[in-house]
PDB file of N, CA and C in Angstrom:
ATOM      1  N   UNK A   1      55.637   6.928  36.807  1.00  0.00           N
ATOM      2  CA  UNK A   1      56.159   5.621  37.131  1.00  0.00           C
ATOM      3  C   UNK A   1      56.123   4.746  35.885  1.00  0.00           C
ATOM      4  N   UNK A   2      57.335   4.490  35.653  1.00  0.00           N
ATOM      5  CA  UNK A   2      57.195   3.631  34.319  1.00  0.00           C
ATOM      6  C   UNK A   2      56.803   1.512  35.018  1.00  0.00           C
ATOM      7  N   UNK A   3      55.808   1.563  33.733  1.00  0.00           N
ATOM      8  CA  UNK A   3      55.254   0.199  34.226  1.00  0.00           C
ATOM      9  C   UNK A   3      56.264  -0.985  33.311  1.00  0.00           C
ATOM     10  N   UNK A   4      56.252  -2.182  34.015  1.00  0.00           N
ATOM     11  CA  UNK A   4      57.248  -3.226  33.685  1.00  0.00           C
ATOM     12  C   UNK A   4      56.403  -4.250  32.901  1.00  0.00           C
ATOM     13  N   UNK A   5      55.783  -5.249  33.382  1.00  0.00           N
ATOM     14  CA  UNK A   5      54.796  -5.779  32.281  1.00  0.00           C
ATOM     15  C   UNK A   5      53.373  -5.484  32.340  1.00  0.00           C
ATOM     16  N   UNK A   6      52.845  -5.304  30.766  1.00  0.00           N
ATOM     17  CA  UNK A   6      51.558  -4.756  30.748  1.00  0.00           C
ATOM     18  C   UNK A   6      50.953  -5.672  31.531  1.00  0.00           C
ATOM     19  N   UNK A   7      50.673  -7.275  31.283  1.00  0.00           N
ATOM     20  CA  UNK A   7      50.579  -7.755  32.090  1.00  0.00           C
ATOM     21  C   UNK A   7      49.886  -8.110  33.754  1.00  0.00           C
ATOM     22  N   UNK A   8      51.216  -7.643  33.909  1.00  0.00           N
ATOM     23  CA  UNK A   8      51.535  -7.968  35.713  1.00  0.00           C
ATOM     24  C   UNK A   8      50.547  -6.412  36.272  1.00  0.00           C
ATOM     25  N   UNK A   9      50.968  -5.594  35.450  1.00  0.00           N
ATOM     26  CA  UNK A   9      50.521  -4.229  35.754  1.00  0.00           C
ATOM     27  C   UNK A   9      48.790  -3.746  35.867  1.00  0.00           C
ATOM     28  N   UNK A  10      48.313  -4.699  34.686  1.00  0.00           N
ATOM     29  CA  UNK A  10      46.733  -4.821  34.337  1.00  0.00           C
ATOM     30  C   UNK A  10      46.135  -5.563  35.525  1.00  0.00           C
ATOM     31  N   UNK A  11      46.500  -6.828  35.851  1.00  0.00           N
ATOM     32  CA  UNK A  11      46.553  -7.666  37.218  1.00  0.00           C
ATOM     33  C   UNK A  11      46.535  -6.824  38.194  1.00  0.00           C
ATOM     34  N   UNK A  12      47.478  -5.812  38.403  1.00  0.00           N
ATOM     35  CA  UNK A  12      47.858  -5.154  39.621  1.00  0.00           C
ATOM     36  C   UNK A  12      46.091  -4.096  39.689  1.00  0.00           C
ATOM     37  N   UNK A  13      46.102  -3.557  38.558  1.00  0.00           N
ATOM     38  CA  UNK A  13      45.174  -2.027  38.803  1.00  0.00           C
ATOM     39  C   UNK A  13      43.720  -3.276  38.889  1.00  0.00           C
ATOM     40  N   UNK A  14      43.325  -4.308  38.795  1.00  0.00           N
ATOM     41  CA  UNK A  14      42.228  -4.837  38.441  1.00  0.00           C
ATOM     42  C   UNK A  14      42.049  -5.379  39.654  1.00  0.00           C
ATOM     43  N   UNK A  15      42.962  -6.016  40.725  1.00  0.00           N
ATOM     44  CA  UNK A  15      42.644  -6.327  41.842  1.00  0.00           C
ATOM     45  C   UNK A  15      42.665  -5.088  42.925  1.00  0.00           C
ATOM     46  N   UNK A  16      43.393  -3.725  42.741  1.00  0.00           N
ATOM     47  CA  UNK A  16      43.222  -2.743  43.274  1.00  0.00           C
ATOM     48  C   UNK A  16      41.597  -1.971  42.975  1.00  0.00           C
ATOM     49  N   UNK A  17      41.397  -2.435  41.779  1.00  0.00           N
ATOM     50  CA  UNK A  17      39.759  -1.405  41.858  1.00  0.00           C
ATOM     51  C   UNK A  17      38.512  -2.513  42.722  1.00  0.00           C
ATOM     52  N   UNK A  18      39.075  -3.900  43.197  1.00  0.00           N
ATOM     53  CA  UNK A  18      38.021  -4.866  43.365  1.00  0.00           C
ATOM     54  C   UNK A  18      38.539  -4.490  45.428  1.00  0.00           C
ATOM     55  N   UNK A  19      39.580  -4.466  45.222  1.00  0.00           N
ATOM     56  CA  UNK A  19      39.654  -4.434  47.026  1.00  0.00           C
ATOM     57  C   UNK A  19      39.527  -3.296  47.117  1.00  0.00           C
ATOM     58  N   UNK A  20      39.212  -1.940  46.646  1.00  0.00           N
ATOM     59  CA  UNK A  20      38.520  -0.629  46.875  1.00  0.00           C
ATOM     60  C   UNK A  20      37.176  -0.360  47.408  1.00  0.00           C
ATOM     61  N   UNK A  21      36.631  -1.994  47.005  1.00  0.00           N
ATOM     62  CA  UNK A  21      35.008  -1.643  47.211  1.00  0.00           C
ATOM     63  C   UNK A  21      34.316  -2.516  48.323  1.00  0.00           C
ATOM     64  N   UNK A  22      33.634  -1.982  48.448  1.00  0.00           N
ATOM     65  CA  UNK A  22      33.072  -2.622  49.961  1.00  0.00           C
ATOM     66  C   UNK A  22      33.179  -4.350  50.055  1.00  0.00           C
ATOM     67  N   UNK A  23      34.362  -4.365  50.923  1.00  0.00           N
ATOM     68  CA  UNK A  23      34.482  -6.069  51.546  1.00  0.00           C
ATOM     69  C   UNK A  23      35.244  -6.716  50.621  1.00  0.00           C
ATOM     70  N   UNK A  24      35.719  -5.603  49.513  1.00  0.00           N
ATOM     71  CA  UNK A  24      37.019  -6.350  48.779  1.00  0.00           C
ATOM     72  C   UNK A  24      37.976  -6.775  49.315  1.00  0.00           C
ATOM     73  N   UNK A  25      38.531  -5.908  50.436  1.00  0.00           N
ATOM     74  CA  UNK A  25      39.886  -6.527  51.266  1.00  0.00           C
ATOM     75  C   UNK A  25      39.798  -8.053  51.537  1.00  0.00           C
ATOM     76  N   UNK A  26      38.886  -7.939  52.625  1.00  0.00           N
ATOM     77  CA  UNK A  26      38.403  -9.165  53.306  1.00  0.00           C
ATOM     78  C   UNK A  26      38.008 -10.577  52.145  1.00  0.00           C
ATOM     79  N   UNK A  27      37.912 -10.020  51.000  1.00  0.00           N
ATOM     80  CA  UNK A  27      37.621 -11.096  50.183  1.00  0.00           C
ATOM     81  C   UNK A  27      39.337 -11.687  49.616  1.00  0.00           C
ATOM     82  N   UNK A  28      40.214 -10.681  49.632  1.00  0.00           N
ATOM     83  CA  UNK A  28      41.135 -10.776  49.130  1.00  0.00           C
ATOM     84  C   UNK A  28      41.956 -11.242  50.298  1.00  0.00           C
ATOM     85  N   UNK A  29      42.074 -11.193  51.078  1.00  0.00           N
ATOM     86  CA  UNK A  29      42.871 -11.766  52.894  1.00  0.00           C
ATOM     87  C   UNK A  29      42.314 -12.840  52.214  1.00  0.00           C
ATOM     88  N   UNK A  30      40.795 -13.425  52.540  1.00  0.00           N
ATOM     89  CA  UNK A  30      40.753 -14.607  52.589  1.00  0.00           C
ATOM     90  C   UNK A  30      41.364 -15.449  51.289  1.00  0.00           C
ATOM     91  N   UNK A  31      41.650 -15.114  50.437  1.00  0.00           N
ATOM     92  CA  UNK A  31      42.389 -15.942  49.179  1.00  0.00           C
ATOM     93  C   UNK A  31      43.839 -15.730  49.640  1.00  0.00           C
ATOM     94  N   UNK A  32      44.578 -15.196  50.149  1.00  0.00           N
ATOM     95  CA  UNK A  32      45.521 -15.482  50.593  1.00  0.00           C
ATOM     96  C   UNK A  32      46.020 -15.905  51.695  1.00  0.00           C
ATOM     97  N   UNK A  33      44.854 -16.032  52.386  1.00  0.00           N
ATOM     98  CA  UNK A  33      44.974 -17.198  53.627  1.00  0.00           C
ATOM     99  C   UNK A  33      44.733 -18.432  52.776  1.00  0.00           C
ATOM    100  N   UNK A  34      44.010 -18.552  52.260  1.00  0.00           N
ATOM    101  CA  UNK A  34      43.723 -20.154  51.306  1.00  0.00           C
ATOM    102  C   UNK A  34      45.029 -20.309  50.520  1.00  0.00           C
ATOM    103  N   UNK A  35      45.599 -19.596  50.225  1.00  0.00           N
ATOM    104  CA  UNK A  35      47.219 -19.964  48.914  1.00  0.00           C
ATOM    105  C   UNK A  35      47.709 -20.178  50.250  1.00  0.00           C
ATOM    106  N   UNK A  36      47.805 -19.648  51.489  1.00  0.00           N
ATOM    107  CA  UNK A  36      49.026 -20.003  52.611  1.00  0.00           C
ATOM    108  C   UNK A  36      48.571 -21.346  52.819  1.00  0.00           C
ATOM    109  N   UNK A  37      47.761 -22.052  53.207  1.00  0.00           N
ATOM    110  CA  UNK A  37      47.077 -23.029  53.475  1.00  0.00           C
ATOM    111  C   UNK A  37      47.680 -24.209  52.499  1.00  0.00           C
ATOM    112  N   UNK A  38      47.489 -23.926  51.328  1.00  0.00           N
ATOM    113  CA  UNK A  38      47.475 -25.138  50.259  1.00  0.00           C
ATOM    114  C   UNK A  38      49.335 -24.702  50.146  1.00  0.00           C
ATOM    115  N   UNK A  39      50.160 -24.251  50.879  1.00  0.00           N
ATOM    116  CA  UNK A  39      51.469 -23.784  50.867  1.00  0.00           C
ATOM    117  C   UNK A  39      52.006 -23.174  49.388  1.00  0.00           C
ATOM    118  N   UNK A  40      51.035 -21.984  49.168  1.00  0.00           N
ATOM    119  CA  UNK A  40      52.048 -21.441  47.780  1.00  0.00           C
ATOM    120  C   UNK A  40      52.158 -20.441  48.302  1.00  0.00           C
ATOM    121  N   UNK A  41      53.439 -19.802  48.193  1.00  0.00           N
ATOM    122  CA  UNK A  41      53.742 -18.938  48.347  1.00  0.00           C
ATOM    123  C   UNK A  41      53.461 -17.809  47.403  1.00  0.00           C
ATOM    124  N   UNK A  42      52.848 -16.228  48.398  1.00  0.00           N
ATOM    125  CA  UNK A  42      52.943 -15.227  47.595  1.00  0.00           C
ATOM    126  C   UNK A  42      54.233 -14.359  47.602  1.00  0.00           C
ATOM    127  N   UNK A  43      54.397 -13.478  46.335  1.00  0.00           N
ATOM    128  CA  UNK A  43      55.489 -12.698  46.099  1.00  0.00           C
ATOM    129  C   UNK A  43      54.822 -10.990  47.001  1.00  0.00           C
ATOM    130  N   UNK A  44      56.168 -10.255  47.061  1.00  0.00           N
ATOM    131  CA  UNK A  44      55.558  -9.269  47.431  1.00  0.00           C
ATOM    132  C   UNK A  44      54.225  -8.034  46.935  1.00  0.00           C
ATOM    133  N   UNK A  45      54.911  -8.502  45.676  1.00  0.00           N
ATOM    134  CA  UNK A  45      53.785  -7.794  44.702  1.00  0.00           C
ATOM    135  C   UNK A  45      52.167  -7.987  44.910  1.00  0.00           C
ATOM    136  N   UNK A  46      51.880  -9.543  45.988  1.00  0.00           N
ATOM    137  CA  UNK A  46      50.246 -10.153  46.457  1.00  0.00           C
ATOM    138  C   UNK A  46      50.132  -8.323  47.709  1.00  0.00           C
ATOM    139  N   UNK A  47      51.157  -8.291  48.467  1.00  0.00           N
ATOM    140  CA  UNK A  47      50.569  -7.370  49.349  1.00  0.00           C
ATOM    141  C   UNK A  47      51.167  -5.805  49.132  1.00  0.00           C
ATOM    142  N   UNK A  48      52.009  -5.603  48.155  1.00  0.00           N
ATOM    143  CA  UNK A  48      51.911  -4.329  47.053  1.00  0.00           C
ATOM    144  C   UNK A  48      50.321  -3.611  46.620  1.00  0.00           C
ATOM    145  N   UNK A  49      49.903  -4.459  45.725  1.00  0.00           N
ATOM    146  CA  UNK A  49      48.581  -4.452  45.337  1.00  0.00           C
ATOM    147  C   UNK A  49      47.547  -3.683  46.892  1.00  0.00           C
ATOM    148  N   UNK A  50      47.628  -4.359  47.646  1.00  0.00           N
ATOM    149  CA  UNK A  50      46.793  -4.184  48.579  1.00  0.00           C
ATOM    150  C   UNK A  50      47.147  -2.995  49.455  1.00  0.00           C
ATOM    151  N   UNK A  51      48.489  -3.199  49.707  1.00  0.00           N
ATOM    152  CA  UNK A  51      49.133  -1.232  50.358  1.00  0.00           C
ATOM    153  C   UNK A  51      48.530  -0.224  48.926  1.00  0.00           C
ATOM    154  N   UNK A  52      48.644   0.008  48.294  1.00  0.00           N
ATOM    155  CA  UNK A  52      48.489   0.610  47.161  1.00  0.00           C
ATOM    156  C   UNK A  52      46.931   0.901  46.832  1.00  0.00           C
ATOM    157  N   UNK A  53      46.286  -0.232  47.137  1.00  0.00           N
ATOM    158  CA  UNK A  53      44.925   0.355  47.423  1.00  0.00           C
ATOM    159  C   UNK A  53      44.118   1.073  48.595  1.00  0.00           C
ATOM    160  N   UNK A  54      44.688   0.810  49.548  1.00  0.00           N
ATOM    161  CA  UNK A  54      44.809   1.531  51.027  1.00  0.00           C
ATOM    162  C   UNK A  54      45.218   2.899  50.655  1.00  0.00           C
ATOM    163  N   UNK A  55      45.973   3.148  50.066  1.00  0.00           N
ATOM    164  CA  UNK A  55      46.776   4.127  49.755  1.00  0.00           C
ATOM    165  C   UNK A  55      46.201   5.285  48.834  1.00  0.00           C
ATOM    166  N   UNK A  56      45.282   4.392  48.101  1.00  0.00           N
ATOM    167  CA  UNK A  56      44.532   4.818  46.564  1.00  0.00           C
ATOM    168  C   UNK A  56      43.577   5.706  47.269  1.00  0.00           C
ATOM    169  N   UNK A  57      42.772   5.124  48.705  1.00  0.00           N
ATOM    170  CA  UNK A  57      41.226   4.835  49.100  1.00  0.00           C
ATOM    171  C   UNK A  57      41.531   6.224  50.518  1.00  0.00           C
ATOM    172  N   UNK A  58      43.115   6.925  50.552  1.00  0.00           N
ATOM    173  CA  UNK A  58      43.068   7.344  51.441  1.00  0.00           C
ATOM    174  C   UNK A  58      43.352   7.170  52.798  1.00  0.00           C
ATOM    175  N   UNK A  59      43.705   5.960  52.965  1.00  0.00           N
ATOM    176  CA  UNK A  59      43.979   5.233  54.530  1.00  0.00           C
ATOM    177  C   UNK A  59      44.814   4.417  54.951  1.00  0.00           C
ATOM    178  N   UNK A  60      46.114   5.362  54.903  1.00  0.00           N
ATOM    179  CA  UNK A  60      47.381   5.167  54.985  1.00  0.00           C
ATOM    180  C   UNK A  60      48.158   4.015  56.600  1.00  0.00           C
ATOM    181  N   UNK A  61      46.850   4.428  57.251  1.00  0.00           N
ATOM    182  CA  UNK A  61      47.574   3.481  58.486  1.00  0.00           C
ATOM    183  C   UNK A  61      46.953   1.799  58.026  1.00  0.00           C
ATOM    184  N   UNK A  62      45.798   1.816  57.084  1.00  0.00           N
ATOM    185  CA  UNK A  62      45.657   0.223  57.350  1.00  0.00           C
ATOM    186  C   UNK A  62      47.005   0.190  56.069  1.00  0.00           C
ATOM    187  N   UNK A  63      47.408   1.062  55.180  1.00  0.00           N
ATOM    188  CA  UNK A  63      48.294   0.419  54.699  1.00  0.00           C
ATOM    189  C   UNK A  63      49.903  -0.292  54.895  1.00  0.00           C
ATOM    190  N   UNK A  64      49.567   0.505  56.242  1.00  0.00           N
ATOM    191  CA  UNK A  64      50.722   0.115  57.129  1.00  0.00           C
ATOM    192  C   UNK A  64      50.650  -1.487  57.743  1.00  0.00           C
ATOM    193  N   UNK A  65      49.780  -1.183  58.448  1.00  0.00           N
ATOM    194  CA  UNK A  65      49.331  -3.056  58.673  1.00  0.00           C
ATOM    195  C   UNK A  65      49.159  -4.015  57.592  1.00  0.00           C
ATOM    196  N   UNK A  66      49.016  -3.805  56.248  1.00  0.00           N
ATOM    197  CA  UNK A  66      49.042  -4.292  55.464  1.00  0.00           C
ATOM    198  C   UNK A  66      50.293  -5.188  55.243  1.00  0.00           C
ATOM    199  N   UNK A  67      51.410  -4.264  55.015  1.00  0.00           N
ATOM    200  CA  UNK A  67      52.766  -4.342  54.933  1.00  0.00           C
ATOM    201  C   UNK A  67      53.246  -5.310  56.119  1.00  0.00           C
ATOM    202  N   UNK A  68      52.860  -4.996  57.413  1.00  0.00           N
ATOM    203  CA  UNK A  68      52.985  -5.696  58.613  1.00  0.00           C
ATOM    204  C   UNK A  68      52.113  -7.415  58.113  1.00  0.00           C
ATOM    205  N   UNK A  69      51.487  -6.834  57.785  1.00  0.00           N
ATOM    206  CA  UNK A  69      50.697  -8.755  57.667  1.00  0.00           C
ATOM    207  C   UNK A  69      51.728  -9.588  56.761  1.00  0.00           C
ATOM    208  N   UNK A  70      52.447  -9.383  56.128  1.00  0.00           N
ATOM    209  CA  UNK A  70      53.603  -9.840  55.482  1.00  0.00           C
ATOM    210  C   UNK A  70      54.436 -11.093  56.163  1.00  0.00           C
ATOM    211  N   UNK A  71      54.046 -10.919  57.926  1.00  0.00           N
ATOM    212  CA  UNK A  71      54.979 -11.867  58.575  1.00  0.00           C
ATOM    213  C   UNK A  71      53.930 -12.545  58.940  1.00  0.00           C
ATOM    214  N   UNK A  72      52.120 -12.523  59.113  1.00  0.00           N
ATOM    215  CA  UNK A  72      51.654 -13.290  59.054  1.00  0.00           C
ATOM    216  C   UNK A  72      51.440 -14.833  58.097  1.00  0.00           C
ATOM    217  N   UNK A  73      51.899 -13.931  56.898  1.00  0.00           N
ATOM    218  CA  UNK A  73      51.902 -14.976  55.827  1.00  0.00           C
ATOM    219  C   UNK A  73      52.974 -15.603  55.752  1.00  0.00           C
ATOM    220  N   UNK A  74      54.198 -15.676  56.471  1.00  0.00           N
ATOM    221  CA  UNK A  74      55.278 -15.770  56.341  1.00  0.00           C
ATOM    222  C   UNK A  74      56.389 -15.641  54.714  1.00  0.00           C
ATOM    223  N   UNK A  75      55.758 -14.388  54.950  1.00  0.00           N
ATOM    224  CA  UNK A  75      56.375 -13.344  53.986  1.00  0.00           C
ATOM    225  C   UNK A  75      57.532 -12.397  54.344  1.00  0.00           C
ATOM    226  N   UNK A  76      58.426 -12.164  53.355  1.00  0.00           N
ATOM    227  CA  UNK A  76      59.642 -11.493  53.631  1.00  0.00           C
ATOM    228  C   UNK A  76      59.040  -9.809  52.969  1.00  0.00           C
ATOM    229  N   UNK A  77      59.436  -9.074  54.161  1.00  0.00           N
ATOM    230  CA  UNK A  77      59.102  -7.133  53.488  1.00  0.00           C
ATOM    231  C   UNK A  77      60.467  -7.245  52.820  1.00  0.00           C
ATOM    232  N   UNK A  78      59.776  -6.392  51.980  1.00  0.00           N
ATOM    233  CA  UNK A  78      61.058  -5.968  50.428  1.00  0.00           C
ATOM    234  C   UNK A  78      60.927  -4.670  51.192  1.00  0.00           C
TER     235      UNK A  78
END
């Protein structure tokens, strides 16, 4: 997979090794319930990161709900 910015990409693998570990998810939901709150919007790439670590960790159905929480946030699935 060719990567697009080093960047965006370093961001990506650094919040994937932190929601891997015990109660990372849940730490990471709750910061994006707080950006919904204060109304900023996340891009898809906020719940990319998080399917992708589901994915990383072996446990393909929460990464499914993951993807699904998308309309909680009132987020558009790419």
């Amino acid at each position: 997979m060719k990567r697009r910015r080093f960047r965006t990409w370093e961001l990506h693998d650094l919040v994937m090794e932190v929601t891997t570990k015990d109660g990372g998810f849940q730490v990471y939901l709750k910061v994006l319930e707080e950006l919904s709150s204060c109304g900023v919007s996340k891009p898809p790439d906020a719940f990319l990161v998080s399917i992708s670590s589901f994915w990383k960790v072996g446990i393909p159905e929460t990464a499914v709900e993951s993807f699904d929480m998308m309309t909680d946030f009132s987020e558009k699935k790419s």
